[in-house]
Every structure is written in structure tokens, then in C-alpha cells.
N, C-alpha and C. Protein backbone atom coordinates (compact mmCIF):
# COMPACT_ATOMS: atom_id res chain seq x y z
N UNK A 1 87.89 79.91 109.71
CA UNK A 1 86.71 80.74 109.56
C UNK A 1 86.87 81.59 108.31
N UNK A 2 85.85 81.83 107.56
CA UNK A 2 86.22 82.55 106.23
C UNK A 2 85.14 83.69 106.70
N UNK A 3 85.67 84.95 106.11
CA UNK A 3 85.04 86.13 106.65
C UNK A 3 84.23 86.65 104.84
N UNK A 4 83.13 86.50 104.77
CA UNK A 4 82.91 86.60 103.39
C UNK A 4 80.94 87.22 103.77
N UNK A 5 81.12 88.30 103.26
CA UNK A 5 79.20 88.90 102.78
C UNK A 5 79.45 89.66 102.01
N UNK A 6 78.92 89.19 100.58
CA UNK A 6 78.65 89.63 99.63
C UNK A 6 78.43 91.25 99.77
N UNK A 7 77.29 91.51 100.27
CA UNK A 7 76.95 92.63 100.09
C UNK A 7 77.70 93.96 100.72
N UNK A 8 78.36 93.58 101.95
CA UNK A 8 79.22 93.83 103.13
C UNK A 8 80.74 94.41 101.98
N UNK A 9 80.88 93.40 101.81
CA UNK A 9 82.31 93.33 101.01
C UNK A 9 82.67 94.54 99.39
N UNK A 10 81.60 93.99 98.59
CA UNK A 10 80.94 94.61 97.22
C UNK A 10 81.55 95.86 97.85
N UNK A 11 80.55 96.52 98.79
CA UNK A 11 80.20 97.72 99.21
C UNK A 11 81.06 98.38 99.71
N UNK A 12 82.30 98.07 100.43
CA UNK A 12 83.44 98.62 100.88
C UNK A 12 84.68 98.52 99.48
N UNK A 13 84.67 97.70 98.87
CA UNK A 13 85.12 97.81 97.49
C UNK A 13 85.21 98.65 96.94
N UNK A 14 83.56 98.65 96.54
CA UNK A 14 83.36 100.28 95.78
C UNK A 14 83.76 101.28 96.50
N UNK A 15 83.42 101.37 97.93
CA UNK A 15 83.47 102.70 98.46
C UNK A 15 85.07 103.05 98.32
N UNK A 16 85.67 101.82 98.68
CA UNK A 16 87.84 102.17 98.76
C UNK A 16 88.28 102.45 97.24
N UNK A 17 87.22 102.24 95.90
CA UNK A 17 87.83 102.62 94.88
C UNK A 17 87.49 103.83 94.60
N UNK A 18 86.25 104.47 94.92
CA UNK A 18 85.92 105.85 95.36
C UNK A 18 84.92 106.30 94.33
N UNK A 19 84.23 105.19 94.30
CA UNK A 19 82.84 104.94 93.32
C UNK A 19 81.69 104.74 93.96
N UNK A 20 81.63 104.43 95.62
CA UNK A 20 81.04 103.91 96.14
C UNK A 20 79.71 104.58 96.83
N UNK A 21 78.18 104.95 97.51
CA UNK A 21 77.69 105.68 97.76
C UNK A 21 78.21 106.31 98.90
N UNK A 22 78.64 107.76 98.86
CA UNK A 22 78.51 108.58 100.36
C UNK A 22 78.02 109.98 100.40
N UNK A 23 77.32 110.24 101.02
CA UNK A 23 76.46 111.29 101.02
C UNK A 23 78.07 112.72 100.81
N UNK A 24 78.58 112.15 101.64
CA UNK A 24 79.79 114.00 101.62
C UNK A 24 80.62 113.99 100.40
N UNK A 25 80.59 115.47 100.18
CA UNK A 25 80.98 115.65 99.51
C UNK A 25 82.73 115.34 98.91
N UNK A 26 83.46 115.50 98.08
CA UNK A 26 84.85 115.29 98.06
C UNK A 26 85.57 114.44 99.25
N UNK A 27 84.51 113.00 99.51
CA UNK A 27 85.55 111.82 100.35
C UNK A 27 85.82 110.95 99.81
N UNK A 28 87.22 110.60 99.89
CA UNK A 28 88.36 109.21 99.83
C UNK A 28 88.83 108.91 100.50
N UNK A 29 89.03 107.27 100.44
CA UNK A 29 89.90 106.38 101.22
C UNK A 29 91.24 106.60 101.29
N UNK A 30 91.79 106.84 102.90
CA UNK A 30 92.82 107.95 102.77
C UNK A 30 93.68 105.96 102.73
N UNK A 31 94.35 105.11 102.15
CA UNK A 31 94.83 104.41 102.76
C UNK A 31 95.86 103.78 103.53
N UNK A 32 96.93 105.26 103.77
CA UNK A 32 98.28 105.59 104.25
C UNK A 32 97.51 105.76 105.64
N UNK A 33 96.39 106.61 105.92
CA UNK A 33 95.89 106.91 107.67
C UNK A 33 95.23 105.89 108.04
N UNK A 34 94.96 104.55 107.44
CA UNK A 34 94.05 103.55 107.80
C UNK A 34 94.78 102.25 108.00
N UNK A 35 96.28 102.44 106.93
CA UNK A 35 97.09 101.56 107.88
C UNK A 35 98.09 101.85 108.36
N UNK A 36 97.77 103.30 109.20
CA UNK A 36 98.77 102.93 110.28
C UNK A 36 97.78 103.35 111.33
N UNK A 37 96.57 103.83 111.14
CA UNK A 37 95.48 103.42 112.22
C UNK A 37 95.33 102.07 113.00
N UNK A 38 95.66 101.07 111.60
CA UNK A 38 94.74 99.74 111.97
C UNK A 38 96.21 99.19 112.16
N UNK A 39 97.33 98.86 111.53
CA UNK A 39 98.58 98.62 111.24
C UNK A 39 99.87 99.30 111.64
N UNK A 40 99.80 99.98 112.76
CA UNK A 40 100.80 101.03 112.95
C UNK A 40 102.25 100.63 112.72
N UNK A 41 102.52 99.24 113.00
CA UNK A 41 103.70 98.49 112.95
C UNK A 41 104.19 97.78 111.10
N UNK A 42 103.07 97.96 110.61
CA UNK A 42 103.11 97.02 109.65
C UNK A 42 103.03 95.53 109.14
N UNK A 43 102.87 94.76 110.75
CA UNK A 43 102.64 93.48 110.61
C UNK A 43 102.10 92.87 109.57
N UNK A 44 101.11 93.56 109.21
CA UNK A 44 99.44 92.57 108.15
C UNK A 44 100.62 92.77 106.60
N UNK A 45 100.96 94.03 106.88
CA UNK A 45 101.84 94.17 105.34
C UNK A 45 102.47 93.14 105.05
N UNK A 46 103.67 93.24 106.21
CA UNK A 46 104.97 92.60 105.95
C UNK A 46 104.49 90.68 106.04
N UNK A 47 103.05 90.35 106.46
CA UNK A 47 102.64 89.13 106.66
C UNK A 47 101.98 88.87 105.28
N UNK A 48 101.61 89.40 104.05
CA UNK A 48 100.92 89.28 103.06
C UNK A 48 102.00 90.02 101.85
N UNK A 49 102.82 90.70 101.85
CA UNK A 49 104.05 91.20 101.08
C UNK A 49 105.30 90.77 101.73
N UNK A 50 106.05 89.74 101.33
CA UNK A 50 106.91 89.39 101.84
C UNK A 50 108.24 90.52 101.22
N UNK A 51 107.72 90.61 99.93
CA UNK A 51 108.89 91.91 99.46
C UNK A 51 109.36 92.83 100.40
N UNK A 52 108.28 93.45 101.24
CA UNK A 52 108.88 94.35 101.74
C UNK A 52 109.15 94.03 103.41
N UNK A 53 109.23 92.73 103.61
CA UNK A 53 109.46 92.70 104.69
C UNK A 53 110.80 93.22 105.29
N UNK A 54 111.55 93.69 104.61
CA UNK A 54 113.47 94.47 105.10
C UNK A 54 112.75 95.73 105.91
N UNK A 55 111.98 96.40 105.34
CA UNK A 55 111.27 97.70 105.89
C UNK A 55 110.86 98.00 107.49
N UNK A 56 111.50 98.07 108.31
CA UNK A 56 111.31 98.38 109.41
C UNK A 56 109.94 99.35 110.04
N UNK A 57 109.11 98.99 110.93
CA UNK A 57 107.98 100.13 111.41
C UNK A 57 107.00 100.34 110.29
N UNK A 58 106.48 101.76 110.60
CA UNK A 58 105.34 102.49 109.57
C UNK A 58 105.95 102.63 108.35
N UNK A 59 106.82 102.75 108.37
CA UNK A 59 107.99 103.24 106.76
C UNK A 59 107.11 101.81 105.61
N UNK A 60 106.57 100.70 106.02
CA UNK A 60 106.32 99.69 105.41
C UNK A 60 105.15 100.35 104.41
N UNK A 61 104.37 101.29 105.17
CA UNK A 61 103.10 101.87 104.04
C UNK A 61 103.42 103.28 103.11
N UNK A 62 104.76 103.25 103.23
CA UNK A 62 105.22 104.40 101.86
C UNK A 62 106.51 103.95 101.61
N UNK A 63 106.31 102.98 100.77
CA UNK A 63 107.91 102.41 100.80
C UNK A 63 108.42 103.16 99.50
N UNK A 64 107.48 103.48 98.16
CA UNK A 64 107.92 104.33 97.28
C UNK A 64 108.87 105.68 97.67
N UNK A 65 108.49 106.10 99.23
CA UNK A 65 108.99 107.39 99.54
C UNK A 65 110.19 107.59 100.11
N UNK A 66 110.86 106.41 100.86
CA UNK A 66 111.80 106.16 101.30
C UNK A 66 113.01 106.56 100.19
N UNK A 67 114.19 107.00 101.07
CA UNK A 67 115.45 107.27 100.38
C UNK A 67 115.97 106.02 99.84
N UNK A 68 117.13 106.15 98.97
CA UNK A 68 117.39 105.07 98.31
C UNK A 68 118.20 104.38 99.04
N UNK A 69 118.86 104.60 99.91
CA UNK A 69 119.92 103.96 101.39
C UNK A 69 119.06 103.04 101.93
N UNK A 70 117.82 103.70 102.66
CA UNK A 70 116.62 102.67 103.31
C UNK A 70 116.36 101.80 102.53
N UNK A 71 115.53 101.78 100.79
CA UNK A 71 115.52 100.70 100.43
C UNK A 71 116.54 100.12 100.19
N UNK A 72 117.73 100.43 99.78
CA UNK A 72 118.99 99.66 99.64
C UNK A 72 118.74 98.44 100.47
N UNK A 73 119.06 99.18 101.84
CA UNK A 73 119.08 98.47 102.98
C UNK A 73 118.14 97.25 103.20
N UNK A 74 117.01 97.46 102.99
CA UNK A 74 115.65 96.50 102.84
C UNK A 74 115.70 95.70 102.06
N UNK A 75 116.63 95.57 101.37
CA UNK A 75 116.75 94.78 99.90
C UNK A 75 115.16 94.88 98.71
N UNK A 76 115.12 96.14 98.52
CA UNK A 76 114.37 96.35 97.99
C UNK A 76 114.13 97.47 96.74
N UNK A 77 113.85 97.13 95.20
CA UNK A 77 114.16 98.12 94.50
C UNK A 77 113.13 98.53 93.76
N UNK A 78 112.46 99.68 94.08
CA UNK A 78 110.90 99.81 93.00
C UNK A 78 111.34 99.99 91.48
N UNK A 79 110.39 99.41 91.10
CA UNK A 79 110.26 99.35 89.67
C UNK A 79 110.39 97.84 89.48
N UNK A 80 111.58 97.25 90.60
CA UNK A 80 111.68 95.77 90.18
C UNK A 80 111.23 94.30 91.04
N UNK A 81 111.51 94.79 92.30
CA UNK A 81 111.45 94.28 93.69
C UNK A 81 109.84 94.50 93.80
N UNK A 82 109.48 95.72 93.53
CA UNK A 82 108.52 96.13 94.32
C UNK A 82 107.92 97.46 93.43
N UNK A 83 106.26 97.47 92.67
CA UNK A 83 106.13 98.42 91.90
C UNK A 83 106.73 99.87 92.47
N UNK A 84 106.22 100.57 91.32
CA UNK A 84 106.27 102.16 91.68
C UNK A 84 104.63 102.39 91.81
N UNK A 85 104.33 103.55 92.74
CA UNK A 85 103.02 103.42 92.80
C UNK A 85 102.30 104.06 91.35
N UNK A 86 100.87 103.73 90.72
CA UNK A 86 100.77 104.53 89.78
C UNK A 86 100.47 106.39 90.14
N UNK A 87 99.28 106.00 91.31
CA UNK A 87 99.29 107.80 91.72
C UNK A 87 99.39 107.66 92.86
N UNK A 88 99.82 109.07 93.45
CA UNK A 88 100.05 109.53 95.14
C UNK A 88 98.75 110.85 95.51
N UNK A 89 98.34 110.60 96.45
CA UNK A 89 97.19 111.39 96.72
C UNK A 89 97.98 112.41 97.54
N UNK A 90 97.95 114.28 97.44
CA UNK A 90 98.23 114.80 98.11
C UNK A 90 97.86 114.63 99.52
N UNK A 91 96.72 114.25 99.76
CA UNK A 91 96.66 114.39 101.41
C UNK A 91 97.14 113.61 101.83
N UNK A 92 97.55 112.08 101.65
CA UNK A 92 98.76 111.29 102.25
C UNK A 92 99.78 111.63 102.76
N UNK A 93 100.26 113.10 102.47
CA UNK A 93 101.92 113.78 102.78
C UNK A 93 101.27 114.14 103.97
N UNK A 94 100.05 114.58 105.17
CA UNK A 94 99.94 114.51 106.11
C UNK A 94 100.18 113.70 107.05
N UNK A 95 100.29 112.59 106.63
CA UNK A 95 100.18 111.12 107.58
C UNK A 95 101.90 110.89 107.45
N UNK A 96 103.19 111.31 106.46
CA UNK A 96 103.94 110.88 106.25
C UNK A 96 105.15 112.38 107.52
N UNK A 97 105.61 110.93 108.54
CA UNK A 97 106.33 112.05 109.29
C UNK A 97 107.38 113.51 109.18
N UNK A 98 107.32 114.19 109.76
CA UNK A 98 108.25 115.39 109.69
C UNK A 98 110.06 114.98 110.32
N UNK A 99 110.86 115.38 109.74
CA UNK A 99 112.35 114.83 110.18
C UNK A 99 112.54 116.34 111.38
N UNK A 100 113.24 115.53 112.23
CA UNK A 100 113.40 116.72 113.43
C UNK A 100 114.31 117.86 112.88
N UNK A 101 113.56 119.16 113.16
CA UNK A 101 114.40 120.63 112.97
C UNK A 101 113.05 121.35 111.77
N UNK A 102 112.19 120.22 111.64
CA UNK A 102 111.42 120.78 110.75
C UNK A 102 111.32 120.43 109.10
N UNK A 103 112.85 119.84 108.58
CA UNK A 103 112.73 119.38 107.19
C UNK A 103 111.77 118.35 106.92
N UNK A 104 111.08 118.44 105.38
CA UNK A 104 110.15 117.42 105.20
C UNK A 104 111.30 115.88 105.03
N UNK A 105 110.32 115.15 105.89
CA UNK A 105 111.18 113.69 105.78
C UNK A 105 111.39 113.13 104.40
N UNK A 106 112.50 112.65 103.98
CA UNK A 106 112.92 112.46 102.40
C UNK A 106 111.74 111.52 101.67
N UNK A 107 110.77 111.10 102.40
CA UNK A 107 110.02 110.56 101.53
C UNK A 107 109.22 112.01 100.52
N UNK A 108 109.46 112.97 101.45
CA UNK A 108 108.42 114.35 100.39
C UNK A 108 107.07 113.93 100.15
N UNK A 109 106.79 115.43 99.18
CA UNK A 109 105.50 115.47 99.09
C UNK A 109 105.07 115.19 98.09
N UNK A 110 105.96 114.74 96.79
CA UNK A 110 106.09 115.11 95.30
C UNK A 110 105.03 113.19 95.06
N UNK A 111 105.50 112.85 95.35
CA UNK A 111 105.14 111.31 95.03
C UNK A 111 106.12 110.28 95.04
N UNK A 112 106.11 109.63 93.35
CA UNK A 112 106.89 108.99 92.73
C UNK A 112 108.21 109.73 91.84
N UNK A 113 109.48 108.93 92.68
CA UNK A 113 110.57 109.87 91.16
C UNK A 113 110.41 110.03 89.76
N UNK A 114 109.52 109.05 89.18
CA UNK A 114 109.44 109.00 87.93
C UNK A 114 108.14 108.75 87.40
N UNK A 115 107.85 109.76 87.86
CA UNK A 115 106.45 109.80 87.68
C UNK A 115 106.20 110.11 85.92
N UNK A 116 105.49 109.42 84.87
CA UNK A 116 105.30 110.02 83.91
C UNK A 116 104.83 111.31 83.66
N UNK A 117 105.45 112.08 82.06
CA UNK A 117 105.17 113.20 82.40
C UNK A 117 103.85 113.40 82.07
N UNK A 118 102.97 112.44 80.90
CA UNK A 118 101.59 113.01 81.08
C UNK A 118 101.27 113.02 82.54
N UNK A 119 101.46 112.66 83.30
CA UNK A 119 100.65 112.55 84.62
C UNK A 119 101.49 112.98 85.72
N UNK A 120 102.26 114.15 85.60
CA UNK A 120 102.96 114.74 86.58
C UNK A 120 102.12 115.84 87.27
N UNK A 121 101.20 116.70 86.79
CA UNK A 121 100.45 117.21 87.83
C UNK A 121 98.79 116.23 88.26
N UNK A 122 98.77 115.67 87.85
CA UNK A 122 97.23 114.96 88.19
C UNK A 122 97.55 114.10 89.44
N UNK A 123 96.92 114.50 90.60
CA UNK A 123 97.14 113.69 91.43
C UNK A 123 95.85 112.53 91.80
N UNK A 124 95.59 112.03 92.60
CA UNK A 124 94.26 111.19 93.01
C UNK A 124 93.15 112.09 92.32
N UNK A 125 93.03 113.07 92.97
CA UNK A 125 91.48 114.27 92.74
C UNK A 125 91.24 114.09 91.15
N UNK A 126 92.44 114.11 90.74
CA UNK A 126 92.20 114.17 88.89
C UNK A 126 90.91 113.53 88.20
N UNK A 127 91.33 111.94 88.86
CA UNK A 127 91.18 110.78 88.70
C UNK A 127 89.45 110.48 89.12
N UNK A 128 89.00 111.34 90.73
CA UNK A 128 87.73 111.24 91.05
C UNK A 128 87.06 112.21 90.41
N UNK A 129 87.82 113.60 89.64
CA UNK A 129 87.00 114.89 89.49
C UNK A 129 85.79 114.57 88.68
N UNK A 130 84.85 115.61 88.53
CA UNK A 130 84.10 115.20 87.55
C UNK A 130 84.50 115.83 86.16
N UNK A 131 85.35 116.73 86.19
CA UNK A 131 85.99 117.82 85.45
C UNK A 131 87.57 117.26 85.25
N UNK A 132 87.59 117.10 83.52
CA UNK A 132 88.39 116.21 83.19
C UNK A 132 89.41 116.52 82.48
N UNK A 133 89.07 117.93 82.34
CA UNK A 133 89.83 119.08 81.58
C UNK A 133 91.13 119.95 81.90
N UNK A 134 91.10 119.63 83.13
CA UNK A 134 92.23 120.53 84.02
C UNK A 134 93.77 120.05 83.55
């Protein structure tokens, strides 16, 4: 069965690149809360990215954030194995778990380690603002 409507499809496109029509104000496709809404395990990932199949659980939809032991372990190395992401949206660090006692879990809130420096404070918002100046 092929799952295909033009207009259906187009339209969720645009909307996940964040071009798309929606009446509210300041919304994006969160896509860290949507797959582990829809994906909590990671199956669809690890069934269409075989790279990261070493990745155990939810850890599969922030694999940039993981310590370097975990990917070790996964056989997996960004930059080479597996990109670096280009941007990290602050509100994603909601969806990304807390380590017990309260420390933020080593994936953090920062993003990417090497993040370039033109683009070390611009996060997602930058990118949708209409204000280009900041």
C-alpha cells in the first residue's frame, strides 16, 4: 500500500519546516516530543537509520547528546558515523530526561559540542524570527 496525497503531505512538510499556515502564534514542530510520543522505543528510527541502531531506548532521538562512553558503546561517532545536528531548539531540553538527584542528564542543554562559532547563540527561533538582527 503506498500512503501518498499530495496535498495532505505538501502541507505537513511545510508546516514541520515551519513555513507552513497556522493561525498561533510562535509554533514549531517540537520533533524530539513527537518521537517519543509516536516512537517511545525508537523502533521506526533504528528501522530506517541503521547507524544508530547500537543506541538503546529513547536515547535513539538525541543521539548528538549522549556522552561519549554511550556512543562509544553504540559504535557510533558524530561527525563521521552519524552527522552533528546543524541546530538544537531550546525547548527540546524539556523532553530530554533529568539524571536522578537532580543533575541535568549529560546530554545538557547547550546542543552540539562544536557548534560553530557564528552560530553559537542562534538557536531554532533565530532561524523562524522575523527579526534577523539579534
Amino acid at each position: 500500500k503506498v500512503d501518498y496525497d499530495v496535498c495532505s503531505n505538501y502541507g505537513n512538510w511545510l508546516y514541520t519546516a515551519g513555513i507552513g499556515n497556522d493561525p498561533r502564534d510562535n509554533r514549531k514542530f517540537n520533533m524530539i516530543k513527537q518521537g517519543l510520543d509516536y516512537d517511545g522505543n525508537g523502533d521506526y528510527i533504528r528501522l530506517w537509520v541503521p547507524e544508530l541502531q547500537g543506541i538503546k531506548g529513547a536515547d535513539i532521538h538525541t543521539p548528538w547528546a549522549l556522552s561519549s562512553a554511550a556512543l562509544s558503546q553504540a559504535g557510533v561517532t558524530l561527525g563521521e558515523t552519524y552527522p552533528r545536528p546543524v541546530v538544537t531548539a531550546p525547548e527540546w531540553s524539556r523532553h530530554i530526561p533529568q539524571r536522578p538527584g537532580g543533575s541535568p542528564h549529560p546530554r545538557g542543554r547547550r546542543g552540539p559540542a562544536q557548534l560553530p562559532a557564528q552560530h553559537k547563540d542562534r538557536g531554532i527561533d533565530f532561524y523562524f524570527s522575523r527579526k534577523k538582527d539579534a
